[in-house]
Protein backbone atom coordinates (compact mmCIF):
# COMPACT_ATOMS: atom_id res chain seq x y z
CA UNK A 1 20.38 -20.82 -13.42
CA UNK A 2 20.68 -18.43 -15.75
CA UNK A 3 22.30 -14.98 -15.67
CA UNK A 4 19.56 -12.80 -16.06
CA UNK A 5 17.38 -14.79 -13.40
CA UNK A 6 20.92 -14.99 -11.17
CA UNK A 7 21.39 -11.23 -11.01
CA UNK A 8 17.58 -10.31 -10.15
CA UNK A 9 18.57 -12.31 -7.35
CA UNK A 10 21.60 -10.99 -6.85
CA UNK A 11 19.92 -7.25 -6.53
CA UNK A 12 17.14 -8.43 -4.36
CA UNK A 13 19.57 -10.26 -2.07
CA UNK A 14 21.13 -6.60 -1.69
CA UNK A 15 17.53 -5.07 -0.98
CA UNK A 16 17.46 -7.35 1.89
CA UNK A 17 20.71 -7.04 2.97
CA UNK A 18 19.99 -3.01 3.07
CA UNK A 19 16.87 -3.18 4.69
CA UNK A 20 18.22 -5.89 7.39
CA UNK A 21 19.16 -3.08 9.52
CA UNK A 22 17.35 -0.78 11.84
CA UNK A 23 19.03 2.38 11.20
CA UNK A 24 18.24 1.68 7.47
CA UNK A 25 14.83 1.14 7.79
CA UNK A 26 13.92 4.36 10.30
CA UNK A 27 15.90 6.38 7.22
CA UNK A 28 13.97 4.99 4.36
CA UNK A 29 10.57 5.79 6.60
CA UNK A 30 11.74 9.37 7.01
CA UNK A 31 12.26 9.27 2.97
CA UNK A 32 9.20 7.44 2.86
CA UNK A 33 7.22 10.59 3.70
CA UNK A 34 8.21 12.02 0.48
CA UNK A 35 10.52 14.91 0.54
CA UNK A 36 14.75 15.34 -0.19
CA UNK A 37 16.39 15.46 2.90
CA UNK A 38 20.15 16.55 3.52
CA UNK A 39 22.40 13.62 5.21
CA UNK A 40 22.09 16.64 8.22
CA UNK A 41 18.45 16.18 8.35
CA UNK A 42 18.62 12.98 8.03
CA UNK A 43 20.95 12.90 10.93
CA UNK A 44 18.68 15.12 13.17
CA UNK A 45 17.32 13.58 16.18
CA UNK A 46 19.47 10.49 15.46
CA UNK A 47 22.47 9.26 17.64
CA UNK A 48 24.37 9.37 14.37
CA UNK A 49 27.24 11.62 12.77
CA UNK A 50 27.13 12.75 9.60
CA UNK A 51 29.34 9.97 8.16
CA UNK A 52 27.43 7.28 9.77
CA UNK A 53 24.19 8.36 7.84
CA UNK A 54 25.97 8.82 4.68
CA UNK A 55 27.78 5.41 5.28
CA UNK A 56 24.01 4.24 5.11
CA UNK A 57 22.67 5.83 2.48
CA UNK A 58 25.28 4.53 0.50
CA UNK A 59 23.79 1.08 1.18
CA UNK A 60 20.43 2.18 0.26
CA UNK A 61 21.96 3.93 -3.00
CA UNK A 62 23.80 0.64 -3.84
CA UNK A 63 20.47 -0.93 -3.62
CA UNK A 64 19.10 1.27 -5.39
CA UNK A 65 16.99 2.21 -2.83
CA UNK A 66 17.52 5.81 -2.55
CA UNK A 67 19.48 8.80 -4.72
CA UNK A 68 20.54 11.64 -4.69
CA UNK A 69 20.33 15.28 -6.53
CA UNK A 70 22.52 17.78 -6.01
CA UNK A 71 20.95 21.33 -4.72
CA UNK A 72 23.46 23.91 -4.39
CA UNK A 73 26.53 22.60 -1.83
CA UNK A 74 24.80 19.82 -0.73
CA UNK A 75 23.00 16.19 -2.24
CA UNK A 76 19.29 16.05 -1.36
CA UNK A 77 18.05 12.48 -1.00
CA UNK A 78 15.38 10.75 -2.09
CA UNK A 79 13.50 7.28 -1.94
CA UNK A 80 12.85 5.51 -4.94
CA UNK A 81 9.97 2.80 -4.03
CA UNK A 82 10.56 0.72 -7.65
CA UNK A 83 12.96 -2.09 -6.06
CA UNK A 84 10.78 -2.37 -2.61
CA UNK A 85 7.70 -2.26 -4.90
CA UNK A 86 9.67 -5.33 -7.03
CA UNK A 87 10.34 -7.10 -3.80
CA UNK A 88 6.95 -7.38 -2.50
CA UNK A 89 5.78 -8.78 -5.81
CA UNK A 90 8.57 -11.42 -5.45
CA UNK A 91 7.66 -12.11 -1.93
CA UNK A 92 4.04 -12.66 -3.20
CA UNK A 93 5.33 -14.93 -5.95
CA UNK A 94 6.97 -17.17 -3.34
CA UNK A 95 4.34 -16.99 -0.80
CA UNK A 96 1.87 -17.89 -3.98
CA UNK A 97 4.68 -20.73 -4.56
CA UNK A 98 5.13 -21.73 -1.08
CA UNK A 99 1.04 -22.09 -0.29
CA UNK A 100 0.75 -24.46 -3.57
CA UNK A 101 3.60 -26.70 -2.24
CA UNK A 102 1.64 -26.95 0.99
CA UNK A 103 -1.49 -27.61 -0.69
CA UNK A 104 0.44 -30.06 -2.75
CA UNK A 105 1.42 -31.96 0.40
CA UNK A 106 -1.83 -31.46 2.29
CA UNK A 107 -3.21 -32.98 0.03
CA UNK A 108 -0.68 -36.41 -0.06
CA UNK A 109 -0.53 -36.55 3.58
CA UNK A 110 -4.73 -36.64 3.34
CA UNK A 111 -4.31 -39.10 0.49
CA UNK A 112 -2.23 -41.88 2.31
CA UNK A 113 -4.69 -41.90 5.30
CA UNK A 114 -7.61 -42.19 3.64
């Protein structure tokens, strides 16, 4: 395999990974909506501290999922839909992939008892 192809893997192996998680996922639909948010907003009506969000949105930023800009004291953060936009494409690919294999043996099985 070669590098390139490797590390695309490699990054959408982390996208996974980050959205694999539940706390995650309900903050990347609150970015989803398409404002900044403080890690204290984000943290609003949530069972979790402060640190715990930012613990997670560190994930996210690894995958570069979310980022932030600074405003005054505090990082506003936002979603960045490019690498969950390049994930569903690859999930298409291999659904595209995985309905032609199934075709491919449809189509023996159908063969031999003919």
């Amino acid at each position: 395999m070669s590098g390139r192809r490797s590390s695309g893997l490699a990054a959408k192996a982390t996208i996974f990974a980050a959205l694999g998680d539940e706390t995650r996922l309900s903050l990347l639909a609150k970015l989803g909506k398409g404002q900044r948010y403080s890690i204290s907003q984000l943290a609003e009506g949530t069972k979790l501290t402060r640190q715990g969000v930012t613990k997670h949105l560190q994930v996210l930023e690894r995958a570069h999922m979310v980022h932030a800009k600074r405003a005054g004291r505090e990082n506003l953060f936002e979603l960045d839909p490019k690498p969950i936009q390049e994930l569903s494409e690859y999930l298409d690919m291999v659904s595209k992939q995985w309905d032609a294999a199934l075709a491919r043996l449809k189509a023996f099985v159908e063969s031999k008892h003919s």
